[in-house]
C-alpha atoms as a PDB file:
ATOM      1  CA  UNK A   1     137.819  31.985 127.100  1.00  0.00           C
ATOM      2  CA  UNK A   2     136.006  34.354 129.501  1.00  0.00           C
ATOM      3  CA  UNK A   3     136.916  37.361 127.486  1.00  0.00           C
ATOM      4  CA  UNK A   4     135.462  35.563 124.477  1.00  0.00           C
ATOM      5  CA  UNK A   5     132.262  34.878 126.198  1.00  0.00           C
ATOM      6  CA  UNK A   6     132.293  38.726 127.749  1.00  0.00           C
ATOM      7  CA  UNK A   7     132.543  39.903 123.831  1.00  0.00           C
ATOM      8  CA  UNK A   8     129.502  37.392 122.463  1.00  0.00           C
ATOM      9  CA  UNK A   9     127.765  38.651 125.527  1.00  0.00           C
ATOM     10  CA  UNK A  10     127.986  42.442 124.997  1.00  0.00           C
ATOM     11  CA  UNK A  11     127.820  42.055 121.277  1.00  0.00           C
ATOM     12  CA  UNK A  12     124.578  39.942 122.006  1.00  0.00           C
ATOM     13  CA  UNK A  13     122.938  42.310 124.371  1.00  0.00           C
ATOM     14  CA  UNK A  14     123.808  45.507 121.553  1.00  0.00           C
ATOM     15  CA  UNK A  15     121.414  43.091 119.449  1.00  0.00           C
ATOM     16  CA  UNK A  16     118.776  42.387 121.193  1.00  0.00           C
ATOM     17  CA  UNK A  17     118.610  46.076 122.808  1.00  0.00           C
ATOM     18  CA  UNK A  18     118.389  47.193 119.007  1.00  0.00           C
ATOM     19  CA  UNK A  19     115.902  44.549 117.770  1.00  0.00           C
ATOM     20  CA  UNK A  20     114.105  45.686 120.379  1.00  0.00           C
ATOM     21  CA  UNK A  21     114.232  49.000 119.963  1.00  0.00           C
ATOM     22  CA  UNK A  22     113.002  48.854 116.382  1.00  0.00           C
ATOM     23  CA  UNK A  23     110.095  46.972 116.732  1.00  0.00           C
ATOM     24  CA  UNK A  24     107.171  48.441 119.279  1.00  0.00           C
ATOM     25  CA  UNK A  25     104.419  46.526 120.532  1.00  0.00           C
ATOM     26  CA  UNK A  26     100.904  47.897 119.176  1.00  0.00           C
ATOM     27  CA  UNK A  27      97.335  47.186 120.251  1.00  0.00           C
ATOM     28  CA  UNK A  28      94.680  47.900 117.886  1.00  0.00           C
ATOM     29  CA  UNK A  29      91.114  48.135 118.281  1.00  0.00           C
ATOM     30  CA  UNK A  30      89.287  46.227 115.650  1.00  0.00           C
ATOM     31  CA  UNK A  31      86.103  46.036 117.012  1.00  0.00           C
ATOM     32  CA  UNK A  32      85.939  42.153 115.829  1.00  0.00           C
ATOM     33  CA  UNK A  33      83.345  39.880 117.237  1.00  0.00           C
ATOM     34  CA  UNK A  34      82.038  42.879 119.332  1.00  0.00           C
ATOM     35  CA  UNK A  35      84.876  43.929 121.123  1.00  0.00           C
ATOM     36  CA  UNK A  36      85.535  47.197 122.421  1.00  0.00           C
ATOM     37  CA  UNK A  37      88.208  47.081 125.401  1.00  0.00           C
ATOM     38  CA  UNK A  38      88.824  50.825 126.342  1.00  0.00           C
ATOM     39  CA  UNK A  39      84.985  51.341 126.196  1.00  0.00           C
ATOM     40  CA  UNK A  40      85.285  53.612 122.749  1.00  0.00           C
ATOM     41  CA  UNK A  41      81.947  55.882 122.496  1.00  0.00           C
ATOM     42  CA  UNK A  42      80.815  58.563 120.416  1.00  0.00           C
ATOM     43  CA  UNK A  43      77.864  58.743 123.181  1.00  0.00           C
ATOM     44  CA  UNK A  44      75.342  57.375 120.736  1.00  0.00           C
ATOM     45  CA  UNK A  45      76.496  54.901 118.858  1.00  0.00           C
ATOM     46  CA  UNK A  46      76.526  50.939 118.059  1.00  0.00           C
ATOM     47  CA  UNK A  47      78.686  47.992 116.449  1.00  0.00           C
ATOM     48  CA  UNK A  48      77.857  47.211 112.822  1.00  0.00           C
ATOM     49  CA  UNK A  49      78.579  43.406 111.452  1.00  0.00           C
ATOM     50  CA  UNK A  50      79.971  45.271 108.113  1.00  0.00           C
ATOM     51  CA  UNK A  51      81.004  47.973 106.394  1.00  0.00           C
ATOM     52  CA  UNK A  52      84.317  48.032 108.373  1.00  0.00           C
ATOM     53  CA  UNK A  53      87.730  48.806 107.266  1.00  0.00           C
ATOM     54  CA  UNK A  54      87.510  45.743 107.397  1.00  0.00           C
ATOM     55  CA  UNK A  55      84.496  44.132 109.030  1.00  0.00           C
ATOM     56  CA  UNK A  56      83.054  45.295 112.475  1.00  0.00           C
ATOM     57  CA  UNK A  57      83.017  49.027 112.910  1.00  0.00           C
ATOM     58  CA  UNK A  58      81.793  51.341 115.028  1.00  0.00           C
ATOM     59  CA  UNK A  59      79.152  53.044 113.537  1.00  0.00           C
ATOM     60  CA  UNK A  60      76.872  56.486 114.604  1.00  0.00           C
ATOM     61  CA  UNK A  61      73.862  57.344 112.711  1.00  0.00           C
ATOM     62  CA  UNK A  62      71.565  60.205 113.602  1.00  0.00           C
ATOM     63  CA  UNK A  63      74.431  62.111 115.987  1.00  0.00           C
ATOM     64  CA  UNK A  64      72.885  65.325 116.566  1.00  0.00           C
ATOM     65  CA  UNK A  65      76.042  67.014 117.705  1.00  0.00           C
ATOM     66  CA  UNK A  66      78.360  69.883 116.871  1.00  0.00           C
ATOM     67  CA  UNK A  67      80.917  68.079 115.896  1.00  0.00           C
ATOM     68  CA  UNK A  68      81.638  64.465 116.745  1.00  0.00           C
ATOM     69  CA  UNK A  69      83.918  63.176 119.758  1.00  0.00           C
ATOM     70  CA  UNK A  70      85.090  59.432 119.865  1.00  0.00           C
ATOM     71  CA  UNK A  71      86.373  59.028 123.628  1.00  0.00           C
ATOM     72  CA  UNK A  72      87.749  55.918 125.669  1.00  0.00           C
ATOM     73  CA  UNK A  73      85.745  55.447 128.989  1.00  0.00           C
ATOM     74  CA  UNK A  74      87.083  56.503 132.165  1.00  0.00           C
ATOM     75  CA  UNK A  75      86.363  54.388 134.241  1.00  0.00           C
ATOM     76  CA  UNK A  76      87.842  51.680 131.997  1.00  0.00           C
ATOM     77  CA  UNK A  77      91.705  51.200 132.218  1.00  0.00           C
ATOM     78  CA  UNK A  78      93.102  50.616 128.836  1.00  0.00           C
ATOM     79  CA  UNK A  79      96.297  50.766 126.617  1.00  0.00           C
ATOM     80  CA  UNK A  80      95.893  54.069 125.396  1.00  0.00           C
ATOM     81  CA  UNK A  81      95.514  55.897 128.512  1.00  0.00           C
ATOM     82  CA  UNK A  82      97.210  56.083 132.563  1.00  0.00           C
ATOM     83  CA  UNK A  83     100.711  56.690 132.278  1.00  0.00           C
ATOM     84  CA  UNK A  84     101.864  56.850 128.932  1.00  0.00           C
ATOM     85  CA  UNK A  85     105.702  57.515 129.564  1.00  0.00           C
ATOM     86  CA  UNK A  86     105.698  54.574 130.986  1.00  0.00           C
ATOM     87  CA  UNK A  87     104.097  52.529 128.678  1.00  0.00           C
ATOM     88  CA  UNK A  88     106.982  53.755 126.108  1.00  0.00           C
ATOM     89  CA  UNK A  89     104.064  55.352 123.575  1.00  0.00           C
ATOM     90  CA  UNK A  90     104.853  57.042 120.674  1.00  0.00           C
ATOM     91  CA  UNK A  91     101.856  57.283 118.345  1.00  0.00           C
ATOM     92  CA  UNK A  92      98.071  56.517 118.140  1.00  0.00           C
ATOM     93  CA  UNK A  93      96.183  55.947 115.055  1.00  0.00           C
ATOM     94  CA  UNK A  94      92.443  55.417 114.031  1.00  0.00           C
ATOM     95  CA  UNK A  95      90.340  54.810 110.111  1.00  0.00           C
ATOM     96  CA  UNK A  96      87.192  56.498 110.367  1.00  0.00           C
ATOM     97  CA  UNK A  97      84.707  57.942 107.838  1.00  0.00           C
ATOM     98  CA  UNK A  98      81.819  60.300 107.357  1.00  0.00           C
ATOM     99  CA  UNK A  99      78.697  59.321 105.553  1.00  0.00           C
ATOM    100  CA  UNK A 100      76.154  61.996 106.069  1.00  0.00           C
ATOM    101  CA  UNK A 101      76.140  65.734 107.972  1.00  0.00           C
ATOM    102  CA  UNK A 102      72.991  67.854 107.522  1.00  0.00           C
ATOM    103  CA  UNK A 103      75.433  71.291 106.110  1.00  0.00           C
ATOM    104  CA  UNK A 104      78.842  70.880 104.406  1.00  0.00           C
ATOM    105  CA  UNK A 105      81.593  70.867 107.014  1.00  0.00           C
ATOM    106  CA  UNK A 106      85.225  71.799 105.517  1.00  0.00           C
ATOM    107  CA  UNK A 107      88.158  73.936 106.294  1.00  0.00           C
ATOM    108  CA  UNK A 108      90.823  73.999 108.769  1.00  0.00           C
ATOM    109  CA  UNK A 109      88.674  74.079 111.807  1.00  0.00           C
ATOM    110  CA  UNK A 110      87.327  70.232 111.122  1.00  0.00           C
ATOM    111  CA  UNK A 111      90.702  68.686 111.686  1.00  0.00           C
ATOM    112  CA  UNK A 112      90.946  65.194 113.195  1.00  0.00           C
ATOM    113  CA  UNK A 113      92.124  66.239 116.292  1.00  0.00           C
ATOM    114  CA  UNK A 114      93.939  63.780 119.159  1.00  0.00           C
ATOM    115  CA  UNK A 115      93.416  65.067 122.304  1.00  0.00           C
ATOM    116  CA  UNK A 116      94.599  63.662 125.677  1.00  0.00           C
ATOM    117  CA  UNK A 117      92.594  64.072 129.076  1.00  0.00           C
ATOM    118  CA  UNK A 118      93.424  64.549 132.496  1.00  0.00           C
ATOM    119  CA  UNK A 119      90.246  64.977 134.546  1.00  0.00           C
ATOM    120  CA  UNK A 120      92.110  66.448 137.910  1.00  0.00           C
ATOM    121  CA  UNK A 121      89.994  63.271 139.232  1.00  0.00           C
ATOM    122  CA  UNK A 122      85.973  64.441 138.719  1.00  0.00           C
ATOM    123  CA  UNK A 123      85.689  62.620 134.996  1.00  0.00           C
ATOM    124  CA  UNK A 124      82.055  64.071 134.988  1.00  0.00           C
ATOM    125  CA  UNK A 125      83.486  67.337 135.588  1.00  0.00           C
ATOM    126  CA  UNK A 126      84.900  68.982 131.897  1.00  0.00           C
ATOM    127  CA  UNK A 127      85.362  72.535 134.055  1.00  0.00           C
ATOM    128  CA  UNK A 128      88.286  71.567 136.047  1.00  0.00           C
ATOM    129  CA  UNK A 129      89.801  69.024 133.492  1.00  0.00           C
ATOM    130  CA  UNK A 130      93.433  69.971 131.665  1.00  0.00           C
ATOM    131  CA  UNK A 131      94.456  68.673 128.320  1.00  0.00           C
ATOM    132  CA  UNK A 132      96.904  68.432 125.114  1.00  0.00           C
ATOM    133  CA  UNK A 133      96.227  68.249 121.812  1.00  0.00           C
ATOM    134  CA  UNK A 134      97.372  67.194 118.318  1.00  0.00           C
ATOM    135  CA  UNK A 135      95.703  68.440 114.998  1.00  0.00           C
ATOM    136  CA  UNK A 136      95.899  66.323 112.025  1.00  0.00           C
ATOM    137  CA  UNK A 137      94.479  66.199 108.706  1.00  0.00           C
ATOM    138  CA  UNK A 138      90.990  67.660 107.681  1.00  0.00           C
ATOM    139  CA  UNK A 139      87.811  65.103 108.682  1.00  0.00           C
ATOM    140  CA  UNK A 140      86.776  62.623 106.157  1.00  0.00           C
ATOM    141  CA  UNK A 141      84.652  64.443 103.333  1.00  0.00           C
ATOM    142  CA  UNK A 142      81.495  63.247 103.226  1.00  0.00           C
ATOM    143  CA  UNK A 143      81.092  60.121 101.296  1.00  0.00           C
ATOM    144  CA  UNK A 144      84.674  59.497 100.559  1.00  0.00           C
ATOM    145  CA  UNK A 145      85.051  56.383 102.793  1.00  0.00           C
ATOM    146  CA  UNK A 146      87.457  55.267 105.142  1.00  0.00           C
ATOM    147  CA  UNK A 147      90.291  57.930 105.750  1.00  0.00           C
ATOM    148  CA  UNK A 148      93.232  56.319 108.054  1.00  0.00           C
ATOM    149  CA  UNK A 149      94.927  59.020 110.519  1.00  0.00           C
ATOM    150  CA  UNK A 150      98.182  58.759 112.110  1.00  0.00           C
ATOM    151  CA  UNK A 151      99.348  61.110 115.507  1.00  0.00           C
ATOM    152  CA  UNK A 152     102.670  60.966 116.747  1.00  0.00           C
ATOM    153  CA  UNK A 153     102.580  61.217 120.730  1.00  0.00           C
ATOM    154  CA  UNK A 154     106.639  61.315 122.014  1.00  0.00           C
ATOM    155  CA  UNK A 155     105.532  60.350 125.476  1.00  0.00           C
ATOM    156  CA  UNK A 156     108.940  60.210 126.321  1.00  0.00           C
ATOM    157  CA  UNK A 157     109.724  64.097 125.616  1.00  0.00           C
ATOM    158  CA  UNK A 158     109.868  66.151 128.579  1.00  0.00           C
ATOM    159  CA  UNK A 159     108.823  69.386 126.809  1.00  0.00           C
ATOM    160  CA  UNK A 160     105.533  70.431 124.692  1.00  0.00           C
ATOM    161  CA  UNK A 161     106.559  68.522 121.539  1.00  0.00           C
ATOM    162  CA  UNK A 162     105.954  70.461 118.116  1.00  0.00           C
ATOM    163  CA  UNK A 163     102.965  70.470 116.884  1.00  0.00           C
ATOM    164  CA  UNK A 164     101.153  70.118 120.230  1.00  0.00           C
ATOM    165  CA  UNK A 165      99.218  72.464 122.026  1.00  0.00           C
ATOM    166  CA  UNK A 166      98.243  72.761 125.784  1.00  0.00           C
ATOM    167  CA  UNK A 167      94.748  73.592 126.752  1.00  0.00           C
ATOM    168  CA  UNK A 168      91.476  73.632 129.430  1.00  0.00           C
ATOM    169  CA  UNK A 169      88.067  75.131 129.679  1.00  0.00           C
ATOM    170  CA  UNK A 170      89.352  78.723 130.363  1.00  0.00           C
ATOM    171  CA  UNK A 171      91.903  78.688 127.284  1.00  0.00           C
ATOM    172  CA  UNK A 172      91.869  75.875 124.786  1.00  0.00           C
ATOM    173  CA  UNK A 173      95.442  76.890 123.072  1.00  0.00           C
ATOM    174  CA  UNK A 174      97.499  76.915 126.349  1.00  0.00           C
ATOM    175  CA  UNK A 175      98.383  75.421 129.693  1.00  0.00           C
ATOM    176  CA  UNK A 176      97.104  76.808 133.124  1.00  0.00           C
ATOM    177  CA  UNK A 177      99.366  78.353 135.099  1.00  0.00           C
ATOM    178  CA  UNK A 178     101.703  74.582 136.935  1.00  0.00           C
ATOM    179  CA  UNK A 179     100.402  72.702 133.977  1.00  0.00           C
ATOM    180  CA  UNK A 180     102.990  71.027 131.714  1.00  0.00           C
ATOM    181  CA  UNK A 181     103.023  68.216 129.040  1.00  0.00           C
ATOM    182  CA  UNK A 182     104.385  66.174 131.659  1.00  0.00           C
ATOM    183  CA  UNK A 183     101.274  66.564 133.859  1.00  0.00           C
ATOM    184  CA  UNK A 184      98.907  64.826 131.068  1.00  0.00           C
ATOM    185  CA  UNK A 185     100.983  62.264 129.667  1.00  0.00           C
ATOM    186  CA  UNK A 186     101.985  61.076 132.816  1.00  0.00           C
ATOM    187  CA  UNK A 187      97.942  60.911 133.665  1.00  0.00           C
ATOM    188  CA  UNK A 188      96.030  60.608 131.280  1.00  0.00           C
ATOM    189  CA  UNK A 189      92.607  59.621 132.127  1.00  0.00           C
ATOM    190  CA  UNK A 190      91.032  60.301 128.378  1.00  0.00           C
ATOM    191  CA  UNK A 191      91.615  59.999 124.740  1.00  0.00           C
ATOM    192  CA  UNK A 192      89.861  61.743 122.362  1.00  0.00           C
ATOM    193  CA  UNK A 193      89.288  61.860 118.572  1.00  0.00           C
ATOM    194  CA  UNK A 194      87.557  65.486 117.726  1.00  0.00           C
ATOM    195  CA  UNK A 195      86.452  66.356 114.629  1.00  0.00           C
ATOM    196  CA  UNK A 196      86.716  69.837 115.697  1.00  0.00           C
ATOM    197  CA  UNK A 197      89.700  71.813 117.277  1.00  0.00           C
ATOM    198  CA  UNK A 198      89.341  72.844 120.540  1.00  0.00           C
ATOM    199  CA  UNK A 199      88.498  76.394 120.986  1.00  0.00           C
ATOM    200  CA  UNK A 200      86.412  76.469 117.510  1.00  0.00           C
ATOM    201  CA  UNK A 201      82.359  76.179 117.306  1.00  0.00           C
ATOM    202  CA  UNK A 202      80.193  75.104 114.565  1.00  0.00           C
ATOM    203  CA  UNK A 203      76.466  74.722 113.931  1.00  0.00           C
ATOM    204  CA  UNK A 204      74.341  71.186 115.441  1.00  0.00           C
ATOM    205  CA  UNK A 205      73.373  68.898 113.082  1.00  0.00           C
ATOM    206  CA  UNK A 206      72.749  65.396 112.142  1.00  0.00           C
ATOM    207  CA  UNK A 207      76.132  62.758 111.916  1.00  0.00           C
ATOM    208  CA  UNK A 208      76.895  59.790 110.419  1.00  0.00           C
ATOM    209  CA  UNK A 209      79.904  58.961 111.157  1.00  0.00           C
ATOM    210  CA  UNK A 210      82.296  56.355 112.091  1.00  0.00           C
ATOM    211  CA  UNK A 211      85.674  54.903 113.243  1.00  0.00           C
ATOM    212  CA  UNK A 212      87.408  51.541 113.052  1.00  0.00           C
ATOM    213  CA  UNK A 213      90.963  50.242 113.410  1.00  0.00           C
ATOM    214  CA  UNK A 214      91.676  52.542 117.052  1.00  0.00           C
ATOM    215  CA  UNK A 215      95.562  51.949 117.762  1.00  0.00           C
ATOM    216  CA  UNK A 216      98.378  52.602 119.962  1.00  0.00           C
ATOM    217  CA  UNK A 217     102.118  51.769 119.250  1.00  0.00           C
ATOM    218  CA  UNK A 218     104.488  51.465 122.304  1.00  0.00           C
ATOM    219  CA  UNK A 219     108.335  51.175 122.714  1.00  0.00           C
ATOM    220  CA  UNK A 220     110.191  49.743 125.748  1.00  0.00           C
ATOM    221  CA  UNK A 221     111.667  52.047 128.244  1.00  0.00           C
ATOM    222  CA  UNK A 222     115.490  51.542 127.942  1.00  0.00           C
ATOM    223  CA  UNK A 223     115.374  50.048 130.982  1.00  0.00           C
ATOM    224  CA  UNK A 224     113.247  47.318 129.878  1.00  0.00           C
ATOM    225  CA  UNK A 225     114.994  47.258 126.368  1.00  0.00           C
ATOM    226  CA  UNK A 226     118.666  46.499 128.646  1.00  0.00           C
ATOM    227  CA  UNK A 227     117.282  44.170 130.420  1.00  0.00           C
ATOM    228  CA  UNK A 228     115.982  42.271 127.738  1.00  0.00           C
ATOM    229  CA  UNK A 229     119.367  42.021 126.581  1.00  0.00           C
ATOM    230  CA  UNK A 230     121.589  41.023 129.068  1.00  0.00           C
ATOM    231  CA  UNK A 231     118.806  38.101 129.698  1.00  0.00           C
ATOM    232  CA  UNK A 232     119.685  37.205 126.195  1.00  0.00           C
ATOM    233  CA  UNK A 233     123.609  37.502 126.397  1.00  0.00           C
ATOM    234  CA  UNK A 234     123.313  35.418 129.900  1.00  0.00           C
ATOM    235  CA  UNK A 235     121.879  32.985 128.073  1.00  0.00           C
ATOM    236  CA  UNK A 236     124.223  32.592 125.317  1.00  0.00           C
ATOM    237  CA  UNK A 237     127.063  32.703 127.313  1.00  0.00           C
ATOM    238  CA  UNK A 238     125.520  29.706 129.627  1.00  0.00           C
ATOM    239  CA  UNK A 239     125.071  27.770 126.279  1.00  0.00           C
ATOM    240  CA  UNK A 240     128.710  28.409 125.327  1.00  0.00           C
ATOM    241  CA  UNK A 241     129.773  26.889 129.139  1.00  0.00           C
END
């Protein structure tokens, strides 16, 4: 009898651990009702009623910028930044649009770009900050609506993953000297949306612009996901008694 109950238990726990496994936890900014948790900002900027993908958005009209930059808030704690190893993330994701810019903006250089913060502790201070980055597709062309964008972020990779570049004020394609992925996903104090890679320029103008949808997909730590599961197969076998 106790063997039988060790074999429901282990097969149990295999179970759980994989339903687990497959299915991450994600929080998503929606902006609804006026919300805006991690303190989302393109610096100048408010929350429209409509026009959202769907409903509340948030919208910037008359951005006088080189290129737009949607960032969480510091000094606001959130899902999408700290430690994200532990927090088991894996991706990030935002909708966002562009209505009006002053001159046509194309080409590779206006990529949606995801770029993750460490401010070395003086968030007012860009000089001494380092950072990695993600490039994805090209910005939304003007007019075209809502364009969804999807950036994988292996947290749990111990290396530079592919596709991702390290960066700071003195050379936006690499690491300092001591700085590794590890450094920013383990801290990271900022996320960014550019329209702009880092390292490229481009002329001021006038922005309308706008994002909606802001989300960030996390999967348990394996020793969260284990533990889940021999919680599970305790209680089974305790039913079977």
């Amino acid at each position: 009898m106790r063997n039988g109950l060790f074999r429901v238990s282990v097969f149990a726990s295999t179970i759980l651990c994989a339903a687990v496994t497959s299915f991450g936890t994600t929080v998503t900014e929606t902006f609804e009702g006026g919300t805006n948790a991690a303190g989302w900002s393109y610096g100048f900027d408010a929350l429209d009623t409509t026009g959202g993908n769907p409903g509340w958005w948030l919208h910037a009209v008359g951005l006088d910028t080189f290129a737009p930059i949607l960032s969480t808030n510091p000094n606001i704690p959130s899902a999408y930044t700290g430690d994200l190893r532990a927090k088991g993330v894996t991706s990030m994701a935002l909708d966002a649009r562009v209505d009006h810019t002053d001159f046509n903006v194309g080409g590779d250089a206006f990529s949606m770009t995801l770029l993750l913060r460490k401010t070395n502790g003086t968030p007012d201070d860009f000089s001494d900050d380092d950072y990695a980055w993600f490039a994805g597709a090209q910005i939304p062309v003007v007019g075209s609506g809502w364009q969804h964008y999807d950036f994988p972020v292996p947290a749990a990779q111990t290396t530079l993953p592919a596709g991702w570049k390290g960066g700071s004020p003195d050379d936006p394609e690499n690491f300092r000297p001591g700085v590794t992925w590890n450094d920013i996903v383990t801290s990271a104090d900022i996320v960014e949306f550019n329209y702009l890679k880092p390292g490229f320029f481009a002329i001021f103008q006038q922005w309308n612009t706008g994002a909606d949808n802001i989300s960030v997909t996390s999967i348990p730590e394996p020793a969260t996901v284990s533990l889940t599961g021999l919680i599970g197969a305790a209680l089974i076998a305790r039913r079977r008694r």
